[in-house]
C-alpha atoms as a PDB file:
ATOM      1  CA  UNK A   1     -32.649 -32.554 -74.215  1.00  0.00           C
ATOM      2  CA  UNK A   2     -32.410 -33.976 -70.633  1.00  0.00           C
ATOM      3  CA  UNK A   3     -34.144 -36.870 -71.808  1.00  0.00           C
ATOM      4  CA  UNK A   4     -32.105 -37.773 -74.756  1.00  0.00           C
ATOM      5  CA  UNK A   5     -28.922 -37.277 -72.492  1.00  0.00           C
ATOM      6  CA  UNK A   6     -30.187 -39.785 -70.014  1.00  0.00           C
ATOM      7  CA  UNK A   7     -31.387 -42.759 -72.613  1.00  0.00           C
ATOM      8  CA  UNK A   8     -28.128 -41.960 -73.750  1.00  0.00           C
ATOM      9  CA  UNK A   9     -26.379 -42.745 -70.176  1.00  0.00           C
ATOM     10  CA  UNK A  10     -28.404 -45.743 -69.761  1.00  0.00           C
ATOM     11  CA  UNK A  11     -26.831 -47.279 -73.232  1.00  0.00           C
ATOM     12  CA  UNK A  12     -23.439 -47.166 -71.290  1.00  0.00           C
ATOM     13  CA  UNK A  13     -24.645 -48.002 -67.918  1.00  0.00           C
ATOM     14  CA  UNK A  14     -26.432 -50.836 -69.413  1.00  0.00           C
ATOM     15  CA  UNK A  15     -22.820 -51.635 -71.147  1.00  0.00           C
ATOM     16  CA  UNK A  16     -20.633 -51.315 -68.350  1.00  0.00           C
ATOM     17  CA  UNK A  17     -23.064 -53.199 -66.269  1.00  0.00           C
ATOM     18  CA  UNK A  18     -22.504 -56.317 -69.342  1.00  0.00           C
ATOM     19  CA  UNK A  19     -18.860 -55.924 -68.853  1.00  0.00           C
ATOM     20  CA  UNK A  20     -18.314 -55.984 -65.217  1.00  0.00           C
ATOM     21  CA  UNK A  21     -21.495 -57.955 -64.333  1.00  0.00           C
ATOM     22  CA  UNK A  22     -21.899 -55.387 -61.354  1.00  0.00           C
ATOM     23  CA  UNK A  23     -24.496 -52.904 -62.024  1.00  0.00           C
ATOM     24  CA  UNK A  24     -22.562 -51.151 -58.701  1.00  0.00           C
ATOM     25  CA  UNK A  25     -19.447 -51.089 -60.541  1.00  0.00           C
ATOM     26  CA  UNK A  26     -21.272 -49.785 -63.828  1.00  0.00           C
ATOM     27  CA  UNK A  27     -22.255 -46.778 -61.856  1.00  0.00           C
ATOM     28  CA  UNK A  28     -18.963 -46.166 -60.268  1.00  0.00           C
ATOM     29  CA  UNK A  29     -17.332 -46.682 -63.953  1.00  0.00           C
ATOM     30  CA  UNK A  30     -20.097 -44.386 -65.690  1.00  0.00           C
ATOM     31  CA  UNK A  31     -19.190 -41.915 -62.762  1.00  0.00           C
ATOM     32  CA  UNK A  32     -15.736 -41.875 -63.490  1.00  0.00           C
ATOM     33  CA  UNK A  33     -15.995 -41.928 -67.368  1.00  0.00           C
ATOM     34  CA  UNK A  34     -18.034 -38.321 -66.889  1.00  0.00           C
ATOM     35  CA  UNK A  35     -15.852 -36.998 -64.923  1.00  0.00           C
ATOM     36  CA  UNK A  36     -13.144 -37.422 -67.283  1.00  0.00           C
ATOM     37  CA  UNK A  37     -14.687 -36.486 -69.808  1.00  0.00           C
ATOM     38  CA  UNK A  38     -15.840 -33.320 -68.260  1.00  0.00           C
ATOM     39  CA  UNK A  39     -12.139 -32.636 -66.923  1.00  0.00           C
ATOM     40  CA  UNK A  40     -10.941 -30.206 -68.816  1.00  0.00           C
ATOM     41  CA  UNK A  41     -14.537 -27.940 -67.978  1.00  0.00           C
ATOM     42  CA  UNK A  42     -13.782 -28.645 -64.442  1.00  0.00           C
ATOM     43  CA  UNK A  43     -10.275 -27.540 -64.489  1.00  0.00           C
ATOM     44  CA  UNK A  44     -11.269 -24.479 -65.494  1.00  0.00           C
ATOM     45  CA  UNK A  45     -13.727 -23.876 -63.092  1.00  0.00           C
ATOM     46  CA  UNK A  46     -11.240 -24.954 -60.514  1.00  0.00           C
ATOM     47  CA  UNK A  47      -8.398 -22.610 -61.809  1.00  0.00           C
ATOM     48  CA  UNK A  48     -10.917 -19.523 -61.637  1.00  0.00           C
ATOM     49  CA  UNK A  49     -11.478 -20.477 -58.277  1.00  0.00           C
ATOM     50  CA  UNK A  50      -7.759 -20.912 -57.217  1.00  0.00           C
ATOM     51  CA  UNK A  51      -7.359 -17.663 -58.897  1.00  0.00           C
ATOM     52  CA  UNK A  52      -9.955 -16.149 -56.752  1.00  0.00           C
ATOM     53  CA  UNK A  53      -8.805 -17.785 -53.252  1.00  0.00           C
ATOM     54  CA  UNK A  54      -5.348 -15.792 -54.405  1.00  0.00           C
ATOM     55  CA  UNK A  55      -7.121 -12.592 -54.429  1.00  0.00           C
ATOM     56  CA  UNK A  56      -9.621 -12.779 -51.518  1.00  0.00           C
ATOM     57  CA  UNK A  57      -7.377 -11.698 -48.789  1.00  0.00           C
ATOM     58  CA  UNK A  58      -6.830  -8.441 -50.584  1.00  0.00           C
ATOM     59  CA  UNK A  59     -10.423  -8.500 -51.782  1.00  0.00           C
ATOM     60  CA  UNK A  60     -11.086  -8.725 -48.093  1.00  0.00           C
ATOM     61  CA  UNK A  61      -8.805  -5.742 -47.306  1.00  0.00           C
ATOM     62  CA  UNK A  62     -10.802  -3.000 -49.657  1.00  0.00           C
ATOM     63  CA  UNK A  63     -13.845  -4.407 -48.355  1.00  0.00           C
ATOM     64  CA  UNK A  64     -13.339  -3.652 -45.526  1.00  0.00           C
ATOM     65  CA  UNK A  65     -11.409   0.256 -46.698  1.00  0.00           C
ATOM     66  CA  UNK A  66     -14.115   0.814 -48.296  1.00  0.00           C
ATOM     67  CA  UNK A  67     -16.901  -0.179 -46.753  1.00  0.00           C
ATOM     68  CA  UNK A  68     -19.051   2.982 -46.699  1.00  0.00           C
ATOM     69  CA  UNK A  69     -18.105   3.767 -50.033  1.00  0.00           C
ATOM     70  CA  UNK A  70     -20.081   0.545 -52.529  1.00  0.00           C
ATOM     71  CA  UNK A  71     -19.016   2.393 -54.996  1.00  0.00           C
ATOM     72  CA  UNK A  72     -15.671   2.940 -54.680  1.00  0.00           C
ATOM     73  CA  UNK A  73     -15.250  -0.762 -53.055  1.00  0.00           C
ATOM     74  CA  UNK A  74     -16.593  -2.148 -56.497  1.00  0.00           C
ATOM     75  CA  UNK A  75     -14.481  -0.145 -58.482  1.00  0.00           C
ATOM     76  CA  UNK A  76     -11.349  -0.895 -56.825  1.00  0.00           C
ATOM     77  CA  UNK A  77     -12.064  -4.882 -56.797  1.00  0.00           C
ATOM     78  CA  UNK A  78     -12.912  -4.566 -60.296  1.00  0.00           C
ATOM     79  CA  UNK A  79      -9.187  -2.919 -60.599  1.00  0.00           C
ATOM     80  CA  UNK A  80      -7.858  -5.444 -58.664  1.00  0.00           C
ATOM     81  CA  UNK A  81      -9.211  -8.068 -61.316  1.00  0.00           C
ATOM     82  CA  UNK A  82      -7.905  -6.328 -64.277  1.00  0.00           C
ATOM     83  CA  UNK A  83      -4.268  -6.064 -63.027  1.00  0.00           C
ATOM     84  CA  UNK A  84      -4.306  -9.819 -62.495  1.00  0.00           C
ATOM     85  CA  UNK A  85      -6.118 -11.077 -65.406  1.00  0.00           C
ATOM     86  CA  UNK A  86      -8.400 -12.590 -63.686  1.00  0.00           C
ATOM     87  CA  UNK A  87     -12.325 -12.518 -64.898  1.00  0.00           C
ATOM     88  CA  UNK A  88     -14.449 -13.435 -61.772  1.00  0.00           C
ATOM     89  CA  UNK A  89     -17.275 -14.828 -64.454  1.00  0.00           C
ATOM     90  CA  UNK A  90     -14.883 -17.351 -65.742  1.00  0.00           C
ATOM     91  CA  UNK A  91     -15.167 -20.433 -64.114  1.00  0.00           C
ATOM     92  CA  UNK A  92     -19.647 -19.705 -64.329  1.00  0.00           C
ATOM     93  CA  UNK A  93     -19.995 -21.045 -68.213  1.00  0.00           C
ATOM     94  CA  UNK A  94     -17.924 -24.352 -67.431  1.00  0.00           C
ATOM     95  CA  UNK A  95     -20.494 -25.172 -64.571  1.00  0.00           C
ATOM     96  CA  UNK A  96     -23.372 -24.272 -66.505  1.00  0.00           C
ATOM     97  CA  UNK A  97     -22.284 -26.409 -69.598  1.00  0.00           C
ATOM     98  CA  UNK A  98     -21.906 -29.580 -67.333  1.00  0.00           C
ATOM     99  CA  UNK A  99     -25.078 -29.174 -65.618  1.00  0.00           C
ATOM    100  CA  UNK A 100     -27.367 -30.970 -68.338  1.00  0.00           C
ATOM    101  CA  UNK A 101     -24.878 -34.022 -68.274  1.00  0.00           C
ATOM    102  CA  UNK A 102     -25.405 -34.042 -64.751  1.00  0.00           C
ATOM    103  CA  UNK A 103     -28.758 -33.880 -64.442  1.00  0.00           C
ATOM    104  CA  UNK A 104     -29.472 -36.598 -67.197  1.00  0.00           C
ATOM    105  CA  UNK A 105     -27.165 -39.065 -65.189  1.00  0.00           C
ATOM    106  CA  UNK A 106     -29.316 -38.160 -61.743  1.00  0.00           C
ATOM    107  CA  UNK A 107     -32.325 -38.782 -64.148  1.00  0.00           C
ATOM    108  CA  UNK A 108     -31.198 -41.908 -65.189  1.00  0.00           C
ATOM    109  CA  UNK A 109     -30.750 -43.167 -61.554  1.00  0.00           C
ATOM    110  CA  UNK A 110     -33.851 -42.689 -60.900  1.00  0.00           C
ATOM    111  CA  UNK A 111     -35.565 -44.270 -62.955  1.00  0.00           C
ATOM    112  CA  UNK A 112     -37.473 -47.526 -62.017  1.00  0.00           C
ATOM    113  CA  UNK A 113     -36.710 -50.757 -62.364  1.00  0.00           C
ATOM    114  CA  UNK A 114     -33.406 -49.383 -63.644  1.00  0.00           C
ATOM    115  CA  UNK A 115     -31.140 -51.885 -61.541  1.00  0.00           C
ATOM    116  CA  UNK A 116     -33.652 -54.769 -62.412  1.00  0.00           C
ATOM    117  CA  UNK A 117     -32.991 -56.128 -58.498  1.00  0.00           C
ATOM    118  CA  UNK A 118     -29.399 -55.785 -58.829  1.00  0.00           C
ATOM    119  CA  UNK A 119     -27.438 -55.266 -55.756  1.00  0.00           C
ATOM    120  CA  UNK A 120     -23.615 -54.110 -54.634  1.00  0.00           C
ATOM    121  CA  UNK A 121     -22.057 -55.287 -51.392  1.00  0.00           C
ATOM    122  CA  UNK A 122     -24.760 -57.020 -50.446  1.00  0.00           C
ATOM    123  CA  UNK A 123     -27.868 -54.201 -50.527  1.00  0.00           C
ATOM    124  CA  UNK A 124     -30.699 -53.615 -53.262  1.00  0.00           C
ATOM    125  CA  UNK A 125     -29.573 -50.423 -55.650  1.00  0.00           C
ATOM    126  CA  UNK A 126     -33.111 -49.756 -55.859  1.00  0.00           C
ATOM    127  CA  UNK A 127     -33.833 -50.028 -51.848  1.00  0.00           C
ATOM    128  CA  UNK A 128     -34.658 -46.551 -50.537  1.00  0.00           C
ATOM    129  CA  UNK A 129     -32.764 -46.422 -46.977  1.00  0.00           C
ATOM    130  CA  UNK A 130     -35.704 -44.503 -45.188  1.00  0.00           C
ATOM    131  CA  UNK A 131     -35.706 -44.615 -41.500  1.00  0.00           C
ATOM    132  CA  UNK A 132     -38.106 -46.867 -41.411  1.00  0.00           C
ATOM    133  CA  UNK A 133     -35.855 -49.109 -43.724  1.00  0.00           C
ATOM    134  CA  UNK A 134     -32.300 -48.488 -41.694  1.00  0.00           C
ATOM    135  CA  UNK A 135     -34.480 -49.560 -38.581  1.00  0.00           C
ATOM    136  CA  UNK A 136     -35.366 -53.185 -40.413  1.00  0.00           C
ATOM    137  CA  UNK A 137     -31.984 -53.122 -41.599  1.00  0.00           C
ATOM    138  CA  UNK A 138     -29.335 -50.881 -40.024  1.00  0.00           C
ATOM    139  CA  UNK A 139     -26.650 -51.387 -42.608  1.00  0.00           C
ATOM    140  CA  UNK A 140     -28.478 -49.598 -44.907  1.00  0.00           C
ATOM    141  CA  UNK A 141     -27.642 -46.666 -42.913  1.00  0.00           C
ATOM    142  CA  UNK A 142     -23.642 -46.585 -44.216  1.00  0.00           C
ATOM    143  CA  UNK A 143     -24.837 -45.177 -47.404  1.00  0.00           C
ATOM    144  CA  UNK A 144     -26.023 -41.790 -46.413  1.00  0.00           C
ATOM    145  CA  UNK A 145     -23.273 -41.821 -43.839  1.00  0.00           C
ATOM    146  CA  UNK A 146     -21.253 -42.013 -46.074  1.00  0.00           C
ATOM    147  CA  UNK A 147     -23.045 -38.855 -48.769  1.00  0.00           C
ATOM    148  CA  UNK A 148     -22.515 -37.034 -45.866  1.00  0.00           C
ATOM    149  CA  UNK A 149     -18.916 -37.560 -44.803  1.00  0.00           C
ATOM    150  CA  UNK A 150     -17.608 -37.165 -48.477  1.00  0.00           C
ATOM    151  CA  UNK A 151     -20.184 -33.637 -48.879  1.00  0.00           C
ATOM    152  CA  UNK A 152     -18.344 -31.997 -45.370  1.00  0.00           C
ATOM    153  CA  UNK A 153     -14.740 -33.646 -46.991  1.00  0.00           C
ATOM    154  CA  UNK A 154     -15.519 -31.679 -49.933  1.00  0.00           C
ATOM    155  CA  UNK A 155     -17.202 -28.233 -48.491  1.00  0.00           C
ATOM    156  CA  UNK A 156     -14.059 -28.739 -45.732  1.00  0.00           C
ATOM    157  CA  UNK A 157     -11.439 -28.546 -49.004  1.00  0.00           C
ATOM    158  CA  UNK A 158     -13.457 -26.107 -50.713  1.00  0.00           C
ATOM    159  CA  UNK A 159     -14.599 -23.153 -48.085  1.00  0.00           C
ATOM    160  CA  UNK A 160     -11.272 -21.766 -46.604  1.00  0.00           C
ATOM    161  CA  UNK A 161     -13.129 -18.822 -44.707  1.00  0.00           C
ATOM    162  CA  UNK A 162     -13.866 -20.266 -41.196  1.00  0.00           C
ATOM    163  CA  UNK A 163     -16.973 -18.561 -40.922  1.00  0.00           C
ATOM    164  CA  UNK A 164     -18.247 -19.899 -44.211  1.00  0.00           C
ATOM    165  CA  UNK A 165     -17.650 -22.824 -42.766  1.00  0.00           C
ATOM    166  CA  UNK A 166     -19.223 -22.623 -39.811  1.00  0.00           C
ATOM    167  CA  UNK A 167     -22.493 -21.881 -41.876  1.00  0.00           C
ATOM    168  CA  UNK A 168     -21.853 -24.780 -44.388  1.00  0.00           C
ATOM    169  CA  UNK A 169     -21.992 -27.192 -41.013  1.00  0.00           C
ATOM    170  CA  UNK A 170     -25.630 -27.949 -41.525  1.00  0.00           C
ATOM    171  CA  UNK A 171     -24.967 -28.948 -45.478  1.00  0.00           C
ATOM    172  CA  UNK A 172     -23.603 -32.623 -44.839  1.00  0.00           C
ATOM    173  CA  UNK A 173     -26.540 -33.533 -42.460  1.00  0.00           C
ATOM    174  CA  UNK A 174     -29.137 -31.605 -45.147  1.00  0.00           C
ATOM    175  CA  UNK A 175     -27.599 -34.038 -47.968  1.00  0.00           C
ATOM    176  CA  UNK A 176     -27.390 -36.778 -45.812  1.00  0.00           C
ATOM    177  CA  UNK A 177     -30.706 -36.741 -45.053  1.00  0.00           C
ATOM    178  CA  UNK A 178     -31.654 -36.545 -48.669  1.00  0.00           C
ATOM    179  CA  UNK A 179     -29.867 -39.973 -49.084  1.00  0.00           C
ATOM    180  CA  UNK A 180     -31.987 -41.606 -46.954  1.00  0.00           C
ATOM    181  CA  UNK A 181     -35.286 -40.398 -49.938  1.00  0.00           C
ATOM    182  CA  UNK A 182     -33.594 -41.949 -52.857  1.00  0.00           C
ATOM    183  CA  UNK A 183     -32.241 -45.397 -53.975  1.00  0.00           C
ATOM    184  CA  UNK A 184     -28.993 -46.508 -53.013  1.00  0.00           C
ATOM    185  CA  UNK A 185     -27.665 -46.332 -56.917  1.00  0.00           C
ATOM    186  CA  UNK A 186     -27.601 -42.546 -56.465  1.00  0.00           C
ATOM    187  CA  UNK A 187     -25.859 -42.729 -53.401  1.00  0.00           C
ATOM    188  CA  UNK A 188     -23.072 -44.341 -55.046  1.00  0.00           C
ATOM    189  CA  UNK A 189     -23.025 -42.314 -57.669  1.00  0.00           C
ATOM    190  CA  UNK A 190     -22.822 -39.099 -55.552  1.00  0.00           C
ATOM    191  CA  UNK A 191     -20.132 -40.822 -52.856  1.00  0.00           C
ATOM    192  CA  UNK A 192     -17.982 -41.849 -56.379  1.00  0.00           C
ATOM    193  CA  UNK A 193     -18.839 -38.308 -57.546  1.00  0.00           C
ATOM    194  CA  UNK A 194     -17.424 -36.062 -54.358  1.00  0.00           C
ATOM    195  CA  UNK A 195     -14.781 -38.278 -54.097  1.00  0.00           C
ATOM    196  CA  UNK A 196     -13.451 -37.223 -57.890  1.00  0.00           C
ATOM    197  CA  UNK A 197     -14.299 -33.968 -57.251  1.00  0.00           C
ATOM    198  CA  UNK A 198     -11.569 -33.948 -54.502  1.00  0.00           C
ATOM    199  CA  UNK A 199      -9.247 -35.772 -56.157  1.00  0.00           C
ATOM    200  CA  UNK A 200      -9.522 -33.234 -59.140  1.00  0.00           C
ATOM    201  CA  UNK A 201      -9.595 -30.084 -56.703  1.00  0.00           C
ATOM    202  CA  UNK A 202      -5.785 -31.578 -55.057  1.00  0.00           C
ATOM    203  CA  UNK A 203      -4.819 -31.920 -58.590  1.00  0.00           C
ATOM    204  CA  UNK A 204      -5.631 -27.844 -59.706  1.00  0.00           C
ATOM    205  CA  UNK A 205      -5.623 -26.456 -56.516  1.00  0.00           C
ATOM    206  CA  UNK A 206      -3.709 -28.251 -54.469  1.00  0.00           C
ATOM    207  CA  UNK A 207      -3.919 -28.490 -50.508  1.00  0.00           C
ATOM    208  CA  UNK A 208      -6.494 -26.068 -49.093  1.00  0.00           C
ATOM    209  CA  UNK A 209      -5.250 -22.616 -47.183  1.00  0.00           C
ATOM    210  CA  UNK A 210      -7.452 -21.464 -43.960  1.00  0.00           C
ATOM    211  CA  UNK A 211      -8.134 -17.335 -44.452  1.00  0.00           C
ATOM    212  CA  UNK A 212      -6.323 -15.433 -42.445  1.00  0.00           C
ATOM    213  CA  UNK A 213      -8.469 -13.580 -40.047  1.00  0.00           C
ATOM    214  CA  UNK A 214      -9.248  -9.841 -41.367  1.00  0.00           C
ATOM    215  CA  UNK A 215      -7.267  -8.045 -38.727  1.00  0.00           C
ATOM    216  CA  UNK A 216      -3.790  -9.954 -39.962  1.00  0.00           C
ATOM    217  CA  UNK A 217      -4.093  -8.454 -43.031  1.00  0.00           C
ATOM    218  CA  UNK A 218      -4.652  -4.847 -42.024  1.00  0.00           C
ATOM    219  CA  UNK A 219      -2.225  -2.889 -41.747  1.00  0.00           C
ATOM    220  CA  UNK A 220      -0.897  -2.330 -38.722  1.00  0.00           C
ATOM    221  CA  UNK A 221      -2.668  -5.954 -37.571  1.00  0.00           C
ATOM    222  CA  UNK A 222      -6.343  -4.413 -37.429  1.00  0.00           C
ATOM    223  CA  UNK A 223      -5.459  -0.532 -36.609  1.00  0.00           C
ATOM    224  CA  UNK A 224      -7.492   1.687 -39.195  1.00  0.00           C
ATOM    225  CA  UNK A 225      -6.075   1.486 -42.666  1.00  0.00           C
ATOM    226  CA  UNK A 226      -4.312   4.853 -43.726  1.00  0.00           C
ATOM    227  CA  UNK A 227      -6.009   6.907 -46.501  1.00  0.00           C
ATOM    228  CA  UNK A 228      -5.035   6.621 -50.342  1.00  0.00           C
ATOM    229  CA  UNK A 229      -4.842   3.910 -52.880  1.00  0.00           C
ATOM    230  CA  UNK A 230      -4.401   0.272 -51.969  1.00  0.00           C
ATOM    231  CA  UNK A 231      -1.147  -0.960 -53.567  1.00  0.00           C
ATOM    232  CA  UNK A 232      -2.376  -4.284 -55.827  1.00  0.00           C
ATOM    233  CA  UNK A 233       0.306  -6.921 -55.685  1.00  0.00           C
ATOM    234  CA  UNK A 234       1.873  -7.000 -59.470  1.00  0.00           C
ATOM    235  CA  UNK A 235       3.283 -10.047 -61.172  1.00  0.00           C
ATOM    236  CA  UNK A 236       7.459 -10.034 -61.700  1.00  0.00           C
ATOM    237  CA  UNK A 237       8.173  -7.908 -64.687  1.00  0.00           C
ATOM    238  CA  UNK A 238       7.994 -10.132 -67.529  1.00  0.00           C
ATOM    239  CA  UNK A 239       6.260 -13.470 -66.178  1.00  0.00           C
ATOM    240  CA  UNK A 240       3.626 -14.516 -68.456  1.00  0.00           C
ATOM    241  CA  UNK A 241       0.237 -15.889 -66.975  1.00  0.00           C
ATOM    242  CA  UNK A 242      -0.212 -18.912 -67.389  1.00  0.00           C
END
């Protein structure tokens, strides 16, 4: 299945690489023409997680309530979920249903001779920028410089806890590094890639929200949290969701 996905993802690389004359530009066009048409999957997977970054303050809140109680704690979130409509699963299937697309397209990249010498401002799409290679030629290095920059852009949009964040750090450098063992083609397509990705994440989401730290949203600002039921924020009586 892979297979047939990629041949079919070289037929319009090979095209757009015809019509532009820039094998470069073919992959940022083939990039882009994925994307869009895997929007609408996206979007959903994006919603799900907007409607989760909504909840996760008061997630965090019976967390912490309930704590000693798994039980309990599970229950309660999964009652928190029901009286918002929102199914934590949701935005799984849309992921999973892109993933062969995606991984055709990184097989496709890959594959030799694919470029047939061709290169984009001014560097070999098939030249592997090793260290070895950035040390011959140092401008090699701006491509996983720049896998790097766009993967902490994107993890820096998409992780609003702070201390996720802090353990994300070592994910840009970890990607980056991976740039430097494979040919530059794929590092334009993931740089074109990320770059949607945010665009599309502004779009649904919109602009990013840092957590608040846990002891804000105690009550009391961090004093013990009084016994009984947590009261679930309700939609307005009559507002449909959307």
């Amino acid at each position: 299945m892979i297979n047939a996905i990629a041949n079919a993802l070289q037929q319009v690389l090979q095209f757009f690489t015809g019509v532009t004359g820039s094998a470069g530009l073919a992959i940022i066009l083939l990039t882009l023409a994925i994307k869009l048409v895997l929007h609408p999957l996206t979007r959903k997977q994006l919603r799900s997680m907007k409607e989760m970054q909504v909840l996760a303050p008061q997630i965090t809140v019976l967390r912490e309530r309930y704590k000693g109680n798994p039980q309990q704690m599970n229950a309660e979130v999964m009652n928190l979920y029901r009286a918002h409509g929102v199914n934590p699963l949701s935005g799984c299937l849309p992921m999973l249903v892109q993933l062969p697309v995606l991984y055709g397209l990184f097989a496709v990249l890959r594959r030799e001779h694919i470029f047939n010498g061709a290169t984009f401002l001014g560097l070999s799409l098939e030249a592997t920028p090793t260290f070895g290679a950035i040390a011959d030629n140092p401008v090699l290095a701006i491509y996983p410089i720049l896998v790097g920059v766009t993967t902490y852009l994107q993890q820096r949009m998409s992780v609003t806890d702070p201390q996720q964040a802090r353990l994300f750090l070592f994910m840009p450098v970890l990607v980056a590094y991976f740039a430097t063992q494979f040919p530059v083609g794929l590092s334009v397509y993931w740089i074109t890639s990320t770059l949607a990705y945010i665009l599309e994440y502004y779009i649904v989401v919109g602009r990013p929200r840092t957590a608040k730290p846990l002891a804000a949203m105690l009550p009391g600002g961090g004093a013990p949290a009084p016994a009984g039921p947590v009261v679930l924020s309700q939609r307005p009586k009559g507002a449909k969701k959307k």
